[in-house]
Protein backbone atom coordinates (compact mmCIF):
# COMPACT_ATOMS: atom_id res chain seq x y z
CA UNK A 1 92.80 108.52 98.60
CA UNK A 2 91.83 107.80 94.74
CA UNK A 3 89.05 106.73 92.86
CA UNK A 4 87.18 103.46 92.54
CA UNK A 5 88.58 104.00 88.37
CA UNK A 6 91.92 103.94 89.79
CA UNK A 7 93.82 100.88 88.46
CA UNK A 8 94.50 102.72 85.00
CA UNK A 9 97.04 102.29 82.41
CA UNK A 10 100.77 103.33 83.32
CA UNK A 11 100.20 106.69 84.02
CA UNK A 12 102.37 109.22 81.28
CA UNK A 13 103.39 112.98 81.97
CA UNK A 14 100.28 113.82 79.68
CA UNK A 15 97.77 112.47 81.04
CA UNK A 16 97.01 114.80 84.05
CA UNK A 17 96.83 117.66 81.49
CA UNK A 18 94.65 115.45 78.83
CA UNK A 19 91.88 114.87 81.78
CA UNK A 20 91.67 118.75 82.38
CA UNK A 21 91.77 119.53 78.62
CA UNK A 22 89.05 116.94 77.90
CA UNK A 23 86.53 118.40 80.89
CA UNK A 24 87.28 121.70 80.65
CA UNK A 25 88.42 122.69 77.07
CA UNK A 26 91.40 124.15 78.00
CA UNK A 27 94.70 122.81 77.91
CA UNK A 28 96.69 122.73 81.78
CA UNK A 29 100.03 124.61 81.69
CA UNK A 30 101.69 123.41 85.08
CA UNK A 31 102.86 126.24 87.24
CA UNK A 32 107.11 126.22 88.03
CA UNK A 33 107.54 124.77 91.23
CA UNK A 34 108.10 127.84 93.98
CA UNK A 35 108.63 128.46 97.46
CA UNK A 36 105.84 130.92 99.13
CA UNK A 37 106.89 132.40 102.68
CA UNK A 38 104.34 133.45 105.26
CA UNK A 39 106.31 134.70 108.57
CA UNK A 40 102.89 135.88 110.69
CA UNK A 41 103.69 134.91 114.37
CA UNK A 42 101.46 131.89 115.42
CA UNK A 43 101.51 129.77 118.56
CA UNK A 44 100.48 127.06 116.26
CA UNK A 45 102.52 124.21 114.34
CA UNK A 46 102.03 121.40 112.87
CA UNK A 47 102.48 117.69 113.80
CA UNK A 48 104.55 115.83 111.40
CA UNK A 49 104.39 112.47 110.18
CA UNK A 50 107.36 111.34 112.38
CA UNK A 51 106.50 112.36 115.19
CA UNK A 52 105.92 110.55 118.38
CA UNK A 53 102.47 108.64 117.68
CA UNK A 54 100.07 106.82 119.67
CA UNK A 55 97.31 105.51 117.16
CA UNK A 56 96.52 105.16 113.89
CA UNK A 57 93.29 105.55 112.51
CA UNK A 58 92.29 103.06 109.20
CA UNK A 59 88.65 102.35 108.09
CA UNK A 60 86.52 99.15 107.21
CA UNK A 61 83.78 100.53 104.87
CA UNK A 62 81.24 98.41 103.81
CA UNK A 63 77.83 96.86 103.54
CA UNK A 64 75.19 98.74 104.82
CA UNK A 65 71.80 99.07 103.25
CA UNK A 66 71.73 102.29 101.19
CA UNK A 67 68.19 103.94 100.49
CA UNK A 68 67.70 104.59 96.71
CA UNK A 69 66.79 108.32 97.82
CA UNK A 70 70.63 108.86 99.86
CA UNK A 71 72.58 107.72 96.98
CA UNK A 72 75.69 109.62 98.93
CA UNK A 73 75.97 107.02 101.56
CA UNK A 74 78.49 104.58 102.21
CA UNK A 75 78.15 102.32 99.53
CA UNK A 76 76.63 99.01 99.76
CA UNK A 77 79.77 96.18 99.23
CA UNK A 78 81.31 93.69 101.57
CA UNK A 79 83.57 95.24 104.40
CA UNK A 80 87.42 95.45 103.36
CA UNK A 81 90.18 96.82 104.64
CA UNK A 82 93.00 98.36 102.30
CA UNK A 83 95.87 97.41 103.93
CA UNK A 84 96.76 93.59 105.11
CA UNK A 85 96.24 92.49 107.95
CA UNK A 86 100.14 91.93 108.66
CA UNK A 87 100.34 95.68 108.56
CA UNK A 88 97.16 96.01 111.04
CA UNK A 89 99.29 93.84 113.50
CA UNK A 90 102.62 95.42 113.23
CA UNK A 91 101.65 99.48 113.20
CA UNK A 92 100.54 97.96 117.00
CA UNK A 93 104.17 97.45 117.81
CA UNK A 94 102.49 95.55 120.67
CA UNK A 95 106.17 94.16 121.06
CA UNK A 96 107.91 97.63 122.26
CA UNK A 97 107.66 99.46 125.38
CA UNK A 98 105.30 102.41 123.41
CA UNK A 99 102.07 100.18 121.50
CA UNK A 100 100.13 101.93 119.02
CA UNK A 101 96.44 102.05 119.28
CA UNK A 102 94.62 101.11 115.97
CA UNK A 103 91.64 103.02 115.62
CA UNK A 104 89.31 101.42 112.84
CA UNK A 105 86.17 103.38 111.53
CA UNK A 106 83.47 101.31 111.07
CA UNK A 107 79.60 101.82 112.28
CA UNK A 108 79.31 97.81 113.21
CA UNK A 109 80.48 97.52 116.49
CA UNK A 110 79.78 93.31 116.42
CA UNK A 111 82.86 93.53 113.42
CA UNK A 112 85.47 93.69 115.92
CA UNK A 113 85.15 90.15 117.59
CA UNK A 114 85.97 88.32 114.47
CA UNK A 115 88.40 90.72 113.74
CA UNK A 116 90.31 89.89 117.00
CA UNK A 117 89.83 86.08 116.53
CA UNK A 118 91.08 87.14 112.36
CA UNK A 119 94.44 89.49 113.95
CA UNK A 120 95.18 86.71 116.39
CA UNK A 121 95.61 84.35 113.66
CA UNK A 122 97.59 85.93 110.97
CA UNK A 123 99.77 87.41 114.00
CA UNK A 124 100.54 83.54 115.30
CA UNK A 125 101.11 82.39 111.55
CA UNK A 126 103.95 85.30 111.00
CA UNK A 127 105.06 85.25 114.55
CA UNK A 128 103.79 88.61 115.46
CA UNK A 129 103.21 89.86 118.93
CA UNK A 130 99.40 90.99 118.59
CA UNK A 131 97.52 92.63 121.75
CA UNK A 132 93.37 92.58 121.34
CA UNK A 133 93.26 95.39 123.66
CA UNK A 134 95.05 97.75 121.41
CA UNK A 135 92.13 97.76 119.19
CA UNK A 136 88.89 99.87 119.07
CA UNK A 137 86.21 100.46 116.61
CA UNK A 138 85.00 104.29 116.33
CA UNK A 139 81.60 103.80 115.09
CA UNK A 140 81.24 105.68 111.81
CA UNK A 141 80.66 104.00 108.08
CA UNK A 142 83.19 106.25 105.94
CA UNK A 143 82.51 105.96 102.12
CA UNK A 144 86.12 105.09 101.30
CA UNK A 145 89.18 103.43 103.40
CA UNK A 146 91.68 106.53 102.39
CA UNK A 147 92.27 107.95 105.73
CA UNK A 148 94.94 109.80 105.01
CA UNK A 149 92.86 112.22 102.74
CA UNK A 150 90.38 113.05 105.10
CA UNK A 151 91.28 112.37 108.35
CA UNK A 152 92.15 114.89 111.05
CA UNK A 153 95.46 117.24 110.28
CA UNK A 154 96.62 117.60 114.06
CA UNK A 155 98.82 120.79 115.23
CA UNK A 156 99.79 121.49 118.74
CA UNK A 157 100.06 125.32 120.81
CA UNK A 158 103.53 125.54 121.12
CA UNK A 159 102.36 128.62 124.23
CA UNK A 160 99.75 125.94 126.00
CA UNK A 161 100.78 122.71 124.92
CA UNK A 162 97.72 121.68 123.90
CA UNK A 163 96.82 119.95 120.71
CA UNK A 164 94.14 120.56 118.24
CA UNK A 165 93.20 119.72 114.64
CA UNK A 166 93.23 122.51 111.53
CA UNK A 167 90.25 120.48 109.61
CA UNK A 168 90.35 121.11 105.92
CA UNK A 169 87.20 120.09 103.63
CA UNK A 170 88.13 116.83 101.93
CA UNK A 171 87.86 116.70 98.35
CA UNK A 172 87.98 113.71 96.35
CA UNK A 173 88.35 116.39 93.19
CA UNK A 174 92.03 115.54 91.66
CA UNK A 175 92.64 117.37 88.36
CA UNK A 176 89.32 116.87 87.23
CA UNK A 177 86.18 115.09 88.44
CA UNK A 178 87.40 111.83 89.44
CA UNK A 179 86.89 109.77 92.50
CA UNK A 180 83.21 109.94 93.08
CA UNK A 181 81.41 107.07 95.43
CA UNK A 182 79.84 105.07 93.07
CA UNK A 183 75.79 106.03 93.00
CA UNK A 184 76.66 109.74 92.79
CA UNK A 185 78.46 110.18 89.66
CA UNK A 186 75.25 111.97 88.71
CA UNK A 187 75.30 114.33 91.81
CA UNK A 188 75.55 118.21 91.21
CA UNK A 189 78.83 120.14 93.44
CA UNK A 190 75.54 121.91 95.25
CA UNK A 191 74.30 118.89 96.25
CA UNK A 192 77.49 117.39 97.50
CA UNK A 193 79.88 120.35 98.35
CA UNK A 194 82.01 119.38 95.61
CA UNK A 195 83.30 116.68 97.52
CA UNK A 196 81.01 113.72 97.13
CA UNK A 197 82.56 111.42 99.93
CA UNK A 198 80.10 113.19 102.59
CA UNK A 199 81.27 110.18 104.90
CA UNK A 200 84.49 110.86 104.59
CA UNK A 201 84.67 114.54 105.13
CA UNK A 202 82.35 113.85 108.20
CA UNK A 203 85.22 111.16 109.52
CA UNK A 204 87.48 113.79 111.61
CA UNK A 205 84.75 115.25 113.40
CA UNK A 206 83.44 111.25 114.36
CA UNK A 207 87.06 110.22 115.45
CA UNK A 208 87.31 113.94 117.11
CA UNK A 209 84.17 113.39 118.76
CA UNK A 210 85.19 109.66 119.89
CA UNK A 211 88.32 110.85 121.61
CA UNK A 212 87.18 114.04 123.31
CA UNK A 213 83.73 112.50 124.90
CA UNK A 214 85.42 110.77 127.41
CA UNK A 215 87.76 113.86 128.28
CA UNK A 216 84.47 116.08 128.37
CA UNK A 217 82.70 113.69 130.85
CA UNK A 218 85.95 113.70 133.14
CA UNK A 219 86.11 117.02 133.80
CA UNK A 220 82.25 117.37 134.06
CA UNK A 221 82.34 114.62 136.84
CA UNK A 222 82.02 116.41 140.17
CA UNK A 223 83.38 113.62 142.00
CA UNK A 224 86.94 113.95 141.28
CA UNK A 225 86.52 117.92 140.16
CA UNK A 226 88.18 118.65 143.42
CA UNK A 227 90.59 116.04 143.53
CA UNK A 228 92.43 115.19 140.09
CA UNK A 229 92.88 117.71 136.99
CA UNK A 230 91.22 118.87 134.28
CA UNK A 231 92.52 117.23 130.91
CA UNK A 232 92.24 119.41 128.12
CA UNK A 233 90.01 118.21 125.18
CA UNK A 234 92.11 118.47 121.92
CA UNK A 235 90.65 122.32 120.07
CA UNK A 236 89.50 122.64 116.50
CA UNK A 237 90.27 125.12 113.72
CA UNK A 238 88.63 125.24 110.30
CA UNK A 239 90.80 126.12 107.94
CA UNK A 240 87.70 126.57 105.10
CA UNK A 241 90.39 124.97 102.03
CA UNK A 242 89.88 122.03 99.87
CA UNK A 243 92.35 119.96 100.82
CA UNK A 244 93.61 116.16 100.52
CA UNK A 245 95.80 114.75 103.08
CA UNK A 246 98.00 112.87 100.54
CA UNK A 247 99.11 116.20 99.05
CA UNK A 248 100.14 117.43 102.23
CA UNK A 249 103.43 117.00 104.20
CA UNK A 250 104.84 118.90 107.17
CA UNK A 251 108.33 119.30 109.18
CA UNK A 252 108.36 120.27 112.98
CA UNK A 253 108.83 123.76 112.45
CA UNK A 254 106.40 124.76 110.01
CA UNK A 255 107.78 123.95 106.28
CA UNK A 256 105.32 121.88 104.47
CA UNK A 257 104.93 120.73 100.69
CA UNK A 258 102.54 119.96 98.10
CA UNK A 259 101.42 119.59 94.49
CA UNK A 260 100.21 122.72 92.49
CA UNK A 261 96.91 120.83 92.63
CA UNK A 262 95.68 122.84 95.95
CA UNK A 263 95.51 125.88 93.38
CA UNK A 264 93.46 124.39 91.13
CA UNK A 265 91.23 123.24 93.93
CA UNK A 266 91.14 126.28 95.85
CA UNK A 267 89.75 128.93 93.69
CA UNK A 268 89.21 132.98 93.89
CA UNK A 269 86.78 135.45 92.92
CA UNK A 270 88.58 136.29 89.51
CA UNK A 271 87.50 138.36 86.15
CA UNK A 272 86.08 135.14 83.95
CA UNK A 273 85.27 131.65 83.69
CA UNK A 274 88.86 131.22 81.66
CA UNK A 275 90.70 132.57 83.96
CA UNK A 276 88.82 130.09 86.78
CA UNK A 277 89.31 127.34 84.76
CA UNK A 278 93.08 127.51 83.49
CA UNK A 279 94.63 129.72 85.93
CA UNK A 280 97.85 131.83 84.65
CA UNK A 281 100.93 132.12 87.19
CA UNK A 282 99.50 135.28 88.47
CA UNK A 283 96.19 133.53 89.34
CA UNK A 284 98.64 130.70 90.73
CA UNK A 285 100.66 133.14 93.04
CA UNK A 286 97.17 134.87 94.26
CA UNK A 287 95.71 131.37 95.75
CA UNK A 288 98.85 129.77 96.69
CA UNK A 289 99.60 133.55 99.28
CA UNK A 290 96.19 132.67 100.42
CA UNK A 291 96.00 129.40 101.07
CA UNK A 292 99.29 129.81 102.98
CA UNK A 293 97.78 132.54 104.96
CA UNK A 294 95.09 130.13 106.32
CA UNK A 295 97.73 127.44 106.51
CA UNK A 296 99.77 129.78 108.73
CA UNK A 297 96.83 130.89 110.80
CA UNK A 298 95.41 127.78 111.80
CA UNK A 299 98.56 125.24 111.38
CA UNK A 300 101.67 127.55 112.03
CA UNK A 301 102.82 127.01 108.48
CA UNK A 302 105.55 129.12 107.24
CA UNK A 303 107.32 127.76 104.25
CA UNK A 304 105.66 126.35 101.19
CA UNK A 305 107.10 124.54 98.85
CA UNK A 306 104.61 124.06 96.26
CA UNK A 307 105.89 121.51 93.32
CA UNK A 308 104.85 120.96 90.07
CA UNK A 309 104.00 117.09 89.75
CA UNK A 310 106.21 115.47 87.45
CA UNK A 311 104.15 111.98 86.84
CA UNK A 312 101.31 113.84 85.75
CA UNK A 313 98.87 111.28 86.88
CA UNK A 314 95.26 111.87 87.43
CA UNK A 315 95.49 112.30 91.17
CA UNK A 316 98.48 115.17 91.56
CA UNK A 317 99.20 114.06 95.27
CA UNK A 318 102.59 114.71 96.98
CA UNK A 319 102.73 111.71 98.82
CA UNK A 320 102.83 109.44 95.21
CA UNK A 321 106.77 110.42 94.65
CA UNK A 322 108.12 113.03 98.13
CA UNK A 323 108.03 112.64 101.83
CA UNK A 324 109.81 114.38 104.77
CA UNK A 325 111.89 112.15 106.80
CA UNK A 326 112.98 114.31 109.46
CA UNK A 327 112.69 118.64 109.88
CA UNK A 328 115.28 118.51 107.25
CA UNK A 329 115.48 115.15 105.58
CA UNK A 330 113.28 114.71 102.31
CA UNK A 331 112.64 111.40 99.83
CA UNK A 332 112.30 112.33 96.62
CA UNK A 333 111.17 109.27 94.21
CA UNK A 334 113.61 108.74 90.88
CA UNK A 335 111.68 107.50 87.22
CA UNK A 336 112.95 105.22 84.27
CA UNK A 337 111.17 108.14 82.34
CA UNK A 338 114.34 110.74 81.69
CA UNK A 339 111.79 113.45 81.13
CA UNK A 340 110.31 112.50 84.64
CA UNK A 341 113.53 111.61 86.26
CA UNK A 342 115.01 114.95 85.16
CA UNK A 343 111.72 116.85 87.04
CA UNK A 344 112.53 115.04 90.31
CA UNK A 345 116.03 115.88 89.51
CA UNK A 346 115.00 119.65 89.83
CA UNK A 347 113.12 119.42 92.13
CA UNK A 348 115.43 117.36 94.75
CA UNK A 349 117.92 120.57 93.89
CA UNK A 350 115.49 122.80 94.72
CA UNK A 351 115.41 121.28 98.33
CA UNK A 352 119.36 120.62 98.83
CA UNK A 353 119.49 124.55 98.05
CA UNK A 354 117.07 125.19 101.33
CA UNK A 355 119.31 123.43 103.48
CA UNK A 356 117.44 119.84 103.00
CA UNK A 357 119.54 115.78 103.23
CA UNK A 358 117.73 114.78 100.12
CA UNK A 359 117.69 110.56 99.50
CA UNK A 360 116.69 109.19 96.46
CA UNK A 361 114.42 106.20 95.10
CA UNK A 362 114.41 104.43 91.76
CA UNK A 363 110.28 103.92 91.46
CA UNK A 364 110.28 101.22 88.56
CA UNK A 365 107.57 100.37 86.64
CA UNK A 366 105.56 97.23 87.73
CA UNK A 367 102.71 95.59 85.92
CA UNK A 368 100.17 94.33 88.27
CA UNK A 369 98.06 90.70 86.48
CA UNK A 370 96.43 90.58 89.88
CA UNK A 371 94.37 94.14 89.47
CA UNK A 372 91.30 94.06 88.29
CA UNK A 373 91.57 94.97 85.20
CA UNK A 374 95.45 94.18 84.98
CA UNK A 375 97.27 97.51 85.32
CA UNK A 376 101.11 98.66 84.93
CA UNK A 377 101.98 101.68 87.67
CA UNK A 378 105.01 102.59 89.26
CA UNK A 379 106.45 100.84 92.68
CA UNK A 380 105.32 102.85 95.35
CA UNK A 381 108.29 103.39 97.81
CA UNK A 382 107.46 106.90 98.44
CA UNK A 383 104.15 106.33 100.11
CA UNK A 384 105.20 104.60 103.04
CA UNK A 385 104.27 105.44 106.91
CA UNK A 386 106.64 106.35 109.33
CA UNK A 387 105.26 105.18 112.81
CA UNK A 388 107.68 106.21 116.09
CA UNK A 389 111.35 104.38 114.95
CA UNK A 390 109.71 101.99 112.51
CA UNK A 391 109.29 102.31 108.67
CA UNK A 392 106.45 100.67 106.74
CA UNK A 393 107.24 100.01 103.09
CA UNK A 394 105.18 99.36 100.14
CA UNK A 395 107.04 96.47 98.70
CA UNK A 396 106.24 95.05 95.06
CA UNK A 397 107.62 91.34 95.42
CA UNK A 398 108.35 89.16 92.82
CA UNK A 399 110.48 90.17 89.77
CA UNK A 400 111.19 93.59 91.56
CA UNK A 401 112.78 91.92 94.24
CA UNK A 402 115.83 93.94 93.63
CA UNK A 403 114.12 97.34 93.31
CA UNK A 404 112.32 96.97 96.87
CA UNK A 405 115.61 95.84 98.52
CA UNK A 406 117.57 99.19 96.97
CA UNK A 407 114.32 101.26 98.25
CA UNK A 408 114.72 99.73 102.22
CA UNK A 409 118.18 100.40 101.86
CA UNK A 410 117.25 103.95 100.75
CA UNK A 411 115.18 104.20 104.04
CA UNK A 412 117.66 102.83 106.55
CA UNK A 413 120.35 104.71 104.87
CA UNK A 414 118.67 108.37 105.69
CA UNK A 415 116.74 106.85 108.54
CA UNK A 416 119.39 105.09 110.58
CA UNK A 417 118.35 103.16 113.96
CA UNK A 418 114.88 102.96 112.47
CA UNK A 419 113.24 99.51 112.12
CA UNK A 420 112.37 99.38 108.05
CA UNK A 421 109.63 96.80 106.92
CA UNK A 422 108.79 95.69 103.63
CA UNK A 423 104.89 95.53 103.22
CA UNK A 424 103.58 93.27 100.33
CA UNK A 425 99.82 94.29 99.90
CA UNK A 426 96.83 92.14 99.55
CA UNK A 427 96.18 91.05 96.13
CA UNK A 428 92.68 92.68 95.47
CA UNK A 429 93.66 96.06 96.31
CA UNK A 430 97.92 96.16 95.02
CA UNK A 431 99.45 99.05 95.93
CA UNK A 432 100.05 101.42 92.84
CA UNK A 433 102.17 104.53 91.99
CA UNK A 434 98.89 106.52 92.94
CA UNK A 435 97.83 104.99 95.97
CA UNK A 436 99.26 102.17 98.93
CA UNK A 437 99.41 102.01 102.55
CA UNK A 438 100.51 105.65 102.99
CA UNK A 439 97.34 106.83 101.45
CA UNK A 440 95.07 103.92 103.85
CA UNK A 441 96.75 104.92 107.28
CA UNK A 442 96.56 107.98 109.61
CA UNK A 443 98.71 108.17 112.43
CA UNK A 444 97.20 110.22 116.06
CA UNK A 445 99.80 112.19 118.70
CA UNK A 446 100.87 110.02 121.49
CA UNK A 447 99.72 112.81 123.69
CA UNK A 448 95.87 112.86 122.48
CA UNK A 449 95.70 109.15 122.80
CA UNK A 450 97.59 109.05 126.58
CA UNK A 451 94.61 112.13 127.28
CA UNK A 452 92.44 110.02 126.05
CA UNK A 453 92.72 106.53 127.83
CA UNK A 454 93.75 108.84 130.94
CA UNK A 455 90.10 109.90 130.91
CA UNK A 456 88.59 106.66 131.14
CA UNK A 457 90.81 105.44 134.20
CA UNK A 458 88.93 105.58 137.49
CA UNK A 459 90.78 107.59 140.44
């Protein structure tokens, strides 16, 4: 989801604007946070993080040789994952009468033996229930492990009941020009599509391709065409926007939420390069109608609520300090900043006015010795998954001992009858303020995985 530059100093409410001032010469003046309203009839909607789910899809990027003329490829470094492996073993839920598949990108099939033989161990040393068979490799090398940026953004036909996937063009573009694949710093927006994680981008339509080949073949194979019916292949729509899954969130019924960063990323054909550069409100209001006017065509979207970022950190994504708990439950992190504190103040108001159960969470700061170089962030509680009736929590251990027990609390408090887990993360990639296991996961529909293993079975 962020850069390879990401463990930075404690991000401060300036900072965000300093980066665009310094590469483009213009100071940032943050748009008010506002609610845009697109009422178009669609059969479409989209799938929110709590709903029922059958996979999730993480990544294992790695070593591969890289030719000195492709400097764009995945680059060349030992395989990692960016969650631990505890968290590998319990999104399974192999212990429950509904298992998650774990879907792992990676274009080395051999991996996934020692993998096993790796799961199988951890899972007996914690006394985890761990099931081989729930694992499967899609092969594809992805540039980064972020899944939740660019994998697929599912929706479902509310007339057919079929499911589908509104792509978006991933972007690792935050404020500025950060988060480039190391090798292509140098790379021109021409030559890369402004995105310069062509692995990444490319990662939806792999995984898409992965689960519908099977579902094509079925109803190609004239032996049972008579006999058994057709399954229908999930659909695609393109919705042609820069987009970043971590700045996106979505209820049931068509409300989503971001930063003000999808403006800045998602430009118009406007008067002059200032104006392009350092939008004013009106330029604001202009891309935000249209970008929920594709998000309405191709993902049923209706309500935008499109905040102003309060932390100000490089990377402007939702997902660092909100998240919808339910069609009308929100999380809305809390700072030891006052400024900051008093912005998430607002904008939790803003959603108890529309009819949102709003829970707060004290984020405090935590210093990090273990990051490479040391770095001081914020906790982050916020960018957790929720995975069928369980929580996964990005706990910081230690000293804040106290602060991750108030933020499970938090959790089970607006979540009741949900299982809530405390995560610690691996020590060579902590989880920060900007970026932890929310931002390294991507959950699938039950449905599209049940359609999918359905294909494979023999009749």
């Amino acid at each position: 989801m962020n850069s390879a530059n990401h463990r930075v100093a404690r991000p401060s409410p300036e900072s965000l604007s300093a980066l665009f001032e310094s590469q483009t010469g213009h100071p940032l003046q943050p748009p008010a946070s506002a609610i845009y309203c697109n009422t178009t009839p669609t059969p479409l909607l989209p799938i929110p993080e709590y709903a029922d789910s059958g996979g999730v899809l993480i990544a294992y990027p790695g070593s591969i040789p890289r030719p000195a003329a492709h400097i764009q490829l995945a680059p060349a470094t030992p395989r990692d994952f960016g969650i631990p492996d505890e968290l590998i073993i319990r999104m399974q839920q192999a212990d429950t009468d509904h298992p998650v598949r774990i879907f792992i990108l990676c274009d080395a099939p051999d991996v996934l033996p020692g993998l096993l033989t790796r799961f199988a161990r951890v899972a007996a040393e914690l006394d985890l229930t761990f099931d081989p068979d729930l694992v499967h490799v899609v092969p594809w090398d992805t540039d980064t492990y972020w899944t939740r940026d660019y994998g697929p953004w599912w929706v479902k036909n509310q007339h057919t009941g079929h499911f589908g996937i509104a792509k978006h063009i991933y972007t690792s573009l935050g404020g500025g020009s950060v988060g480039l694949v190391g090798g292509a710093e140098h790379v021109t927006p021409r030559e890369g599509l402004g995105i310069f994680r062509p692995n990444d981008d490319a990662a939806a339509v792999k995984f898409s391709d992965f689960l519908n080949a099977p579902i094509r073949a079925w109803n190609a194979a004239r032996w049972h065409r008579n006999k058994l019916p057709q399954i229908p292949p999930h659909t695609w729509y393109c919705t042609g926007l820069l987009e970043v899954g971590g700045n996106f969130m979505a209820t049931s019924d068509g409300i989503i939420a971001s930063s003000y960063l999808v403006a800045l990323q998602n430009e118009l054909p406007v008067g002059s390069r200032d104006e392009s550069t350092n939008p004013s409100a009106d330029v604001i209001a202009e891309r935000m109608t249209y970008v929920l006017e594709q998000l309405n065509r191709f993902m049923g979207a209706n309500t935008y609520h499109v905040l102003s970022d309060p932390t100000g950190t490089y990377i402007g994504h939702v997902d660092c300090w909100g998240k919808f708990l339910g069609d009308r439950k929100v999380l809305i992190a809390d700072s030891q900043d006052p400024a900051i504190s008093k912005a998430f103040a607002a904008i939790s108001d803003t959603f108890t006015a529309e009819g949102f159960a709003v829970t707060r969470v004290m984020c405090p700061d935590v210093y990090l010795p273990q990051a490479s170089p040391p770095a001081a962030t914020t906790a982050a509680y916020t960018n957790s998954l929720i995975l069928n009736d369980h929580v996964y929590v990005p706990v910081a251990g230690g000293i804040h001992e106290a602060a991750d027990q108030a933020a499970l609390e938090a959790y089970r408090s607006a979540l009741p009858g949900y299982t809530v887990v405390g995560i610690p993360p691996k020590p060579d990639t902590p989880w920060l303020g900007t970026d932890a296991l929310h931002c390294r996961t991507h959950e699938v529909p039950r449905q599209v995985v049940d359609d999918w293993l359905r294909s494979q079975q023999m009749a």
